[in-house]
Protein backbone atom coordinates (compact mmCIF):
# COMPACT_ATOMS: atom_id res chain seq x y z
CA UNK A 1 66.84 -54.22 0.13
CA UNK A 2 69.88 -55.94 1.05
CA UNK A 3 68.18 -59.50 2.23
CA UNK A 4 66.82 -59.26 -1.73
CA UNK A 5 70.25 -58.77 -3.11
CA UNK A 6 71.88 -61.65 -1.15
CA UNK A 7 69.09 -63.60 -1.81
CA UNK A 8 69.47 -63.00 -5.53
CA UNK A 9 73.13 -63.35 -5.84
CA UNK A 10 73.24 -67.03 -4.18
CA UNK A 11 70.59 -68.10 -6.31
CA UNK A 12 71.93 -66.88 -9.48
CA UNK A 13 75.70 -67.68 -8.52
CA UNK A 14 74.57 -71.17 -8.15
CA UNK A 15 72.69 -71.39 -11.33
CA UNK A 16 75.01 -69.75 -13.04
CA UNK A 17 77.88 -72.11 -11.32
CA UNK A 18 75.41 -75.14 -12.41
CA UNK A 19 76.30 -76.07 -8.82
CA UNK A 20 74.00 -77.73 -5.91
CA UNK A 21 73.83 -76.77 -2.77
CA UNK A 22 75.61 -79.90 -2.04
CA UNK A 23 78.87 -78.73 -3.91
CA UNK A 24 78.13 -75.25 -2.34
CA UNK A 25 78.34 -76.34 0.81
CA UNK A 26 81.51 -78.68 0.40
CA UNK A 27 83.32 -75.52 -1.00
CA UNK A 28 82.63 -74.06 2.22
CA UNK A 29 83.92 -76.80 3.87
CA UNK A 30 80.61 -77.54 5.55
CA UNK A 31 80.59 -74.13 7.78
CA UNK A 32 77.37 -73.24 5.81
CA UNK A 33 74.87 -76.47 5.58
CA UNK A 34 73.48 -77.36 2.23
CA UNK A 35 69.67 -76.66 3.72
CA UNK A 36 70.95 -72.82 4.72
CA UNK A 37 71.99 -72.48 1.39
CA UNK A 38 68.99 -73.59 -0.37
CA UNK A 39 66.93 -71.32 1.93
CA UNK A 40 69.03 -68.76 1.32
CA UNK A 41 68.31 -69.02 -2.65
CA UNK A 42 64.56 -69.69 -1.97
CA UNK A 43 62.10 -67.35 -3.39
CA UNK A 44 60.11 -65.29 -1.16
CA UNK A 45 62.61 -66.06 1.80
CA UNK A 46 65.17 -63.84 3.40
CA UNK A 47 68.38 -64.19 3.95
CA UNK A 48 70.90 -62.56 6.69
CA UNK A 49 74.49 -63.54 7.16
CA UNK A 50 76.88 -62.48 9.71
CA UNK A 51 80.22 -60.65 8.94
CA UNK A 52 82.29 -63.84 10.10
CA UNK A 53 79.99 -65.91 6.98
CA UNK A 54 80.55 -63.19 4.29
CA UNK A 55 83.84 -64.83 2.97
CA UNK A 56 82.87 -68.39 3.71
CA UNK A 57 79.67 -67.45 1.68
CA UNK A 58 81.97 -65.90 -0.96
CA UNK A 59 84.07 -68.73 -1.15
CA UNK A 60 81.26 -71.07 -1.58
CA UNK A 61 79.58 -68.71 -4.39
CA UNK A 62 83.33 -68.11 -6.39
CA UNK A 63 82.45 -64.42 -5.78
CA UNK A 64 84.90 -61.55 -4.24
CA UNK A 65 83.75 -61.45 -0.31
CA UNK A 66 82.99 -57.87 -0.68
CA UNK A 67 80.30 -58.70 -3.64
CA UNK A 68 79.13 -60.78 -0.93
CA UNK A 69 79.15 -57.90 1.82
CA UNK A 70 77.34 -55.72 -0.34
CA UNK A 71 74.80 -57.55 -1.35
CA UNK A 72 74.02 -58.02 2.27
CA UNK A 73 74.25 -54.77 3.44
CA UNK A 74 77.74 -55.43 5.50
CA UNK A 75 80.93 -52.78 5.32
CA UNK A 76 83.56 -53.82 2.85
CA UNK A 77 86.74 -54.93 3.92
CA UNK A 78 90.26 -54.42 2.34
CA UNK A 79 91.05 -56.12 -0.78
CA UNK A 80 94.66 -56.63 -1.78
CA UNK A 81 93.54 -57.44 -5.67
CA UNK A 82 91.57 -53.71 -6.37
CA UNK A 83 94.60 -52.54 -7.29
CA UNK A 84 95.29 -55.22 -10.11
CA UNK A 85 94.77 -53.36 -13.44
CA UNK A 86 93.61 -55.73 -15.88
CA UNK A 87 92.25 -55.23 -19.53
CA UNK A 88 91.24 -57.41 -22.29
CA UNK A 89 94.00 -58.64 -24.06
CA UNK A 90 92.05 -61.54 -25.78
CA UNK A 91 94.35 -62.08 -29.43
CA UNK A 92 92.39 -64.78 -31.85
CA UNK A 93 95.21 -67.07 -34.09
CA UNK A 94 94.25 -68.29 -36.62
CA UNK A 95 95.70 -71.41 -38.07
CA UNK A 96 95.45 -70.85 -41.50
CA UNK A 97 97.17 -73.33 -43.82
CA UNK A 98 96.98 -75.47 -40.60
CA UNK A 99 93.75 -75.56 -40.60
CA UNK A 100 92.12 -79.47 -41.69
CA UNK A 101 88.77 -79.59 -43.80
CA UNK A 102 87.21 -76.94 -46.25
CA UNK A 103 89.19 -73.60 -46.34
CA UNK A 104 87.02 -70.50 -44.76
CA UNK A 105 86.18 -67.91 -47.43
């Protein structure tokens, strides 16, 4: 159910953010109030937003709006970075002789 899904994804975004609803609500810039927000993560609650609060929401949460929309049952909207192609180009350097202390076997 899409009430569940927002519900869920606020209150593990903030945990997983370590962030109060307090900081939540000052990176909306106060358009959603700190007691919406921790309503919105409550257990057993619901939780409904409007399509004009799915990026402020978003924004708040550090989440693309349209993980936002979907969680809450909303349409998606166009998203300029889909078409970014990324991959994991992660390269470990070692520092070898560089390295201080006892040598690695």
């Amino acid at each position: 159910m899409a009430g569940d899904e927002l519900q869920a994804l606020v209150r593990r975004r903030l945990w997983e953010l370590a962030r109060s609803t307090d900081e939540a609500a000052r990176r909306s810039r106060w358009v959603i109030p700190a007691e919406t927000l921790a309503l919105m993560a409550r257990s057993g609650g619901r939780s409904f937003i409007s399509e004009g609060l799915a990026g402020v929401l978003a924004r708040a949460l550090d989440v693309p709006e349209n993980r936002v929309r979907r969680a809450a049952g909303l349409p998606a909207v166009p998203d300029q970075r889909e078409s970014i192609t990324t991959r994991p180009d992660l390269r470990l350097i070692h520092g070898g002789a560089e390295r201080s202390g006892p040598s690695a076997p």
